[in-house]
C-alpha atoms as a PDB file:
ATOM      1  CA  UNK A   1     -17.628   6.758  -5.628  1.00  0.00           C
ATOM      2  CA  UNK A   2     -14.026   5.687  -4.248  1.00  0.00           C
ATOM      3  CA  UNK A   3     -10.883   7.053  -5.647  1.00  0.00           C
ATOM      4  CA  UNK A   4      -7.697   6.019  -5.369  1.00  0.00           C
ATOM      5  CA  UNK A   5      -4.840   7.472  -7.001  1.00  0.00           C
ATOM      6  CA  UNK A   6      -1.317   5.745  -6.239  1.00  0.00           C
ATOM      7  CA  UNK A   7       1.947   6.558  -6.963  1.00  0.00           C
ATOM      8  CA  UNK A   8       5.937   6.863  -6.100  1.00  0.00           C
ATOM      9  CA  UNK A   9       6.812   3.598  -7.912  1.00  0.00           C
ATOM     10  CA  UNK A  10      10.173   4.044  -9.336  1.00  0.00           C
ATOM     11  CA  UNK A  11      13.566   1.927  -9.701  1.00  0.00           C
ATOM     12  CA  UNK A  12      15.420   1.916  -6.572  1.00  0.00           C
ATOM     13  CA  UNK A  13      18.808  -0.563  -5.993  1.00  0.00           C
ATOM     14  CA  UNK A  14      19.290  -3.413  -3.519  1.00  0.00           C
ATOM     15  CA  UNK A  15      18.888  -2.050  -0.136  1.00  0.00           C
ATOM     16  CA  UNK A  16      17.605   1.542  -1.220  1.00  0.00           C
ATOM     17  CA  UNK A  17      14.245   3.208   0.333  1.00  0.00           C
ATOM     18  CA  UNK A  18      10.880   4.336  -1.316  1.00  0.00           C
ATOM     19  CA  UNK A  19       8.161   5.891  -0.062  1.00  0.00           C
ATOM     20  CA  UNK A  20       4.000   5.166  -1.915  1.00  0.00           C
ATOM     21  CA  UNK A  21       1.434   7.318  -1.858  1.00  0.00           C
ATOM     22  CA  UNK A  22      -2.199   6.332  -1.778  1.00  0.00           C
ATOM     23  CA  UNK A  23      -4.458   9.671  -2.471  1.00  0.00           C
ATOM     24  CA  UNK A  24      -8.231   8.791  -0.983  1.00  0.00           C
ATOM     25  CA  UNK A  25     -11.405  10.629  -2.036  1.00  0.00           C
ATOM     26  CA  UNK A  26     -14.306  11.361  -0.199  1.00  0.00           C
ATOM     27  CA  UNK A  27     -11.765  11.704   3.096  1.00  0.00           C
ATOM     28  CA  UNK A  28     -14.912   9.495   4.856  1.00  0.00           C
ATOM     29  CA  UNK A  29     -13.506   5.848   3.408  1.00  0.00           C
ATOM     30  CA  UNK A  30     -11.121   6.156   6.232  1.00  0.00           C
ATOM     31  CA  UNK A  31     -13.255   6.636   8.949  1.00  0.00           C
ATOM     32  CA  UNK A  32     -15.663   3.352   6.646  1.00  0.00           C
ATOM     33  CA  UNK A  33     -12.929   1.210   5.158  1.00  0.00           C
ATOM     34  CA  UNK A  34     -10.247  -1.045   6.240  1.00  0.00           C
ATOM     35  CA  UNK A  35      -7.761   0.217   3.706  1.00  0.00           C
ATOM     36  CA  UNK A  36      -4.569  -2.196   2.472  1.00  0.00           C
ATOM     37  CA  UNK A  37      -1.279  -2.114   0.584  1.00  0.00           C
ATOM     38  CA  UNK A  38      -1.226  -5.145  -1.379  1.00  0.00           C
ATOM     39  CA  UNK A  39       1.486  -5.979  -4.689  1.00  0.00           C
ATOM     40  CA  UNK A  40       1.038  -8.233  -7.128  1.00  0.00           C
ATOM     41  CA  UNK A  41       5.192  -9.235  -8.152  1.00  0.00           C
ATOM     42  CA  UNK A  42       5.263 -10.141 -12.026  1.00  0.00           C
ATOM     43  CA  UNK A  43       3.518 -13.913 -12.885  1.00  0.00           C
ATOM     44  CA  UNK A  44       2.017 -13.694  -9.258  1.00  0.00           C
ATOM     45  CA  UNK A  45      -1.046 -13.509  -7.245  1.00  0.00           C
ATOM     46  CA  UNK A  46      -1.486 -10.523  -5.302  1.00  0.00           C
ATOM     47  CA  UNK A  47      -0.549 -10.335  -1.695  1.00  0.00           C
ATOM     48  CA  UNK A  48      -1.332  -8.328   1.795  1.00  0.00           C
ATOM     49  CA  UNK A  49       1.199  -6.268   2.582  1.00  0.00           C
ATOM     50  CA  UNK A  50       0.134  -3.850   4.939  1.00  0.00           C
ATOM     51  CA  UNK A  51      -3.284  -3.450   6.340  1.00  0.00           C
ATOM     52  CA  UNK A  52      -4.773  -0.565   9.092  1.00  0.00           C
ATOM     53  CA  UNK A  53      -8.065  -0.820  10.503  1.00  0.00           C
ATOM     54  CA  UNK A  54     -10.820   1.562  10.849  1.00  0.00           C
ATOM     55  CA  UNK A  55      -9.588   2.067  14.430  1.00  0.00           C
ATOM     56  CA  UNK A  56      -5.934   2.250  13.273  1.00  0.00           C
ATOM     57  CA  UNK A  57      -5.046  -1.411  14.132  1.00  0.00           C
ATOM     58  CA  UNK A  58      -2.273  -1.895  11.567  1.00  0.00           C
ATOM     59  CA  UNK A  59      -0.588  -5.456  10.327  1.00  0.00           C
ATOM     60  CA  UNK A  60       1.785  -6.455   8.205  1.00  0.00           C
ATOM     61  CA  UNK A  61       2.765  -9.773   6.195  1.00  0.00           C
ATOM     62  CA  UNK A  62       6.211 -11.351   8.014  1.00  0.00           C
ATOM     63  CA  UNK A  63       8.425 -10.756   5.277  1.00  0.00           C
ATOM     64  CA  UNK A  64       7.848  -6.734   5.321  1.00  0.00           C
ATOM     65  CA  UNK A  65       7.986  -6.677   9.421  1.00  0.00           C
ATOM     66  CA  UNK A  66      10.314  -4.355  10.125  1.00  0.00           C
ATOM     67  CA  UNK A  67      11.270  -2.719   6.648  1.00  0.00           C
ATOM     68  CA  UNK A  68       8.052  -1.484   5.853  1.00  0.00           C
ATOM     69  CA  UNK A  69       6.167   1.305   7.843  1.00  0.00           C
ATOM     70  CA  UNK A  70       1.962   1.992   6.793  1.00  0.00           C
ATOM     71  CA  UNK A  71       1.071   5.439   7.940  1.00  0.00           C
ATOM     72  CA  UNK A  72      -2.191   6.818   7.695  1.00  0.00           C
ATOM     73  CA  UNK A  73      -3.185  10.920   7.461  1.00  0.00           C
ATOM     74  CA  UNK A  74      -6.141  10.890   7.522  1.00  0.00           C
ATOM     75  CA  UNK A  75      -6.398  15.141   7.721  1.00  0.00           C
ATOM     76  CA  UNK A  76      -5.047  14.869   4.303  1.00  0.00           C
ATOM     77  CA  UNK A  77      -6.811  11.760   3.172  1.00  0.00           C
ATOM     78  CA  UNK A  78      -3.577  10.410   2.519  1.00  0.00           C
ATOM     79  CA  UNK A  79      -2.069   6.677   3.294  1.00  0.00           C
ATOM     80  CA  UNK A  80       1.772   6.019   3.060  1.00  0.00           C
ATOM     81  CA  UNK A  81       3.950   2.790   2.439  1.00  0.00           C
ATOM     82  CA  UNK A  82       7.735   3.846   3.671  1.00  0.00           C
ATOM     83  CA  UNK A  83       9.739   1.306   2.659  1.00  0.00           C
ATOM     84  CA  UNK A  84      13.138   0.671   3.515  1.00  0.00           C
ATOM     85  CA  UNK A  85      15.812  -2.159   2.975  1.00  0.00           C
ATOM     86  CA  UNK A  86      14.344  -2.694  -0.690  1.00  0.00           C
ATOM     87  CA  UNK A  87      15.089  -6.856  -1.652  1.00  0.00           C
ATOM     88  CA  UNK A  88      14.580  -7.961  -5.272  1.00  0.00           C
ATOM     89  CA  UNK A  89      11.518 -10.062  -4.120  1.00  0.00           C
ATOM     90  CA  UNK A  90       9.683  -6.231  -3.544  1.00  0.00           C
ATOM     91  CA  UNK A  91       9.603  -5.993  -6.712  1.00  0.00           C
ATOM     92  CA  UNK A  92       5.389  -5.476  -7.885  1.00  0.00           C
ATOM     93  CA  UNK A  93       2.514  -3.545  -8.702  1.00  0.00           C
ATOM     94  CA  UNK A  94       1.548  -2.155  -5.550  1.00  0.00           C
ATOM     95  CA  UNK A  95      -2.174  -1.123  -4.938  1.00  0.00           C
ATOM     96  CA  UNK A  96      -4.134   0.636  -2.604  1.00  0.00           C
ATOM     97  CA  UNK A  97      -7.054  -0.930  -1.521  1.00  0.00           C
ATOM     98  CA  UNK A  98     -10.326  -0.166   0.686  1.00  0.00           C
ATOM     99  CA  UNK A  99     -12.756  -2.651   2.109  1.00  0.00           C
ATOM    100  CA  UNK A 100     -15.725  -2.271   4.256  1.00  0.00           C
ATOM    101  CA  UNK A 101     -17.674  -5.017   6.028  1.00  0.00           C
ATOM    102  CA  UNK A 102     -20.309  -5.509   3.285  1.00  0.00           C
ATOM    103  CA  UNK A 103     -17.308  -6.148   0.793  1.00  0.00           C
ATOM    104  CA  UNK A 104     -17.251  -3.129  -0.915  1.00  0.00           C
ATOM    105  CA  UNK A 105     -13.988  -2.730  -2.405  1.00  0.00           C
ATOM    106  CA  UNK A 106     -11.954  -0.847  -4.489  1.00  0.00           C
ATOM    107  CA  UNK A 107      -8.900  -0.581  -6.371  1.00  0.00           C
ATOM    108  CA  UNK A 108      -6.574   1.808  -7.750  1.00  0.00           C
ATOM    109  CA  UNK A 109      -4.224   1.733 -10.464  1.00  0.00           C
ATOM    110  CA  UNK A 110      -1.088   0.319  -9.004  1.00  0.00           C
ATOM    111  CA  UNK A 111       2.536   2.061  -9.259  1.00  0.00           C
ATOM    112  CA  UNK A 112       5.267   0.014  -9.905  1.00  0.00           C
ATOM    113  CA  UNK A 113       8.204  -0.766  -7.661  1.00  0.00           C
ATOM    114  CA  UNK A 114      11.422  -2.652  -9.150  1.00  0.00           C
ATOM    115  CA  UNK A 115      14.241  -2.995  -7.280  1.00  0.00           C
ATOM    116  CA  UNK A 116      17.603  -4.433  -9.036  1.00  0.00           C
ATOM    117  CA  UNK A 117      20.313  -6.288  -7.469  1.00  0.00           C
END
């Protein structure tokens, strides 16, 4: 079974930087799973924000390009979102999320990010 533990959601003002944490167990859904940042902003649908590949292909949705850094350790079964330049419109639920090519999926919890003007 897949678990996913999120966090490092906090308040954070226009501009201002935050760094998520995605904790994976077993450390194999790495080397099995394309694993994704999405965030669901409040009355939304969720969204893609950051997505690496098995091989460590990594994409991101245009309005994150060059704000938002995914890293992935994979030694400490670990995935990052570094997030920099904070908007109001970052404000969500973020989630962790693996996927494999069968569909198997999972989700974590989420950890809120709100970012005031």
């Amino acid at each position: 079974q897949v678990q996913l533990v999120e966090s490092g959601g906090a308040l954070v003002q226009l501009g201002g930087s935050l760094t998520l944490s995605c904790a994976v167990s077993p450390p194999s859904v790495f080397k099995i799973y394309t694993t994704t940042w999405y965030r669901q902003p409040p009355g939304k649908a969720r969204e893609l924000v950051a997505q690496i590949t098995v091989g460590g292909g990594i994409d991101y949705v245009d309005s994150v390009k060059g704000r938002f850094t995914l890293v992935r350790e994979s030694a400490k079964n670990m995935m990052y979102l570094h997030m920099n330049g904070l908007k109001p419109d970052d404000t969500a639920v973020y989630y962790c999320h693996p996927r494999n090519l069968e569909g198997f999926e999972f989700w974590g919890q989420g950890t809120q990010v709100t970012v005031s003007s």
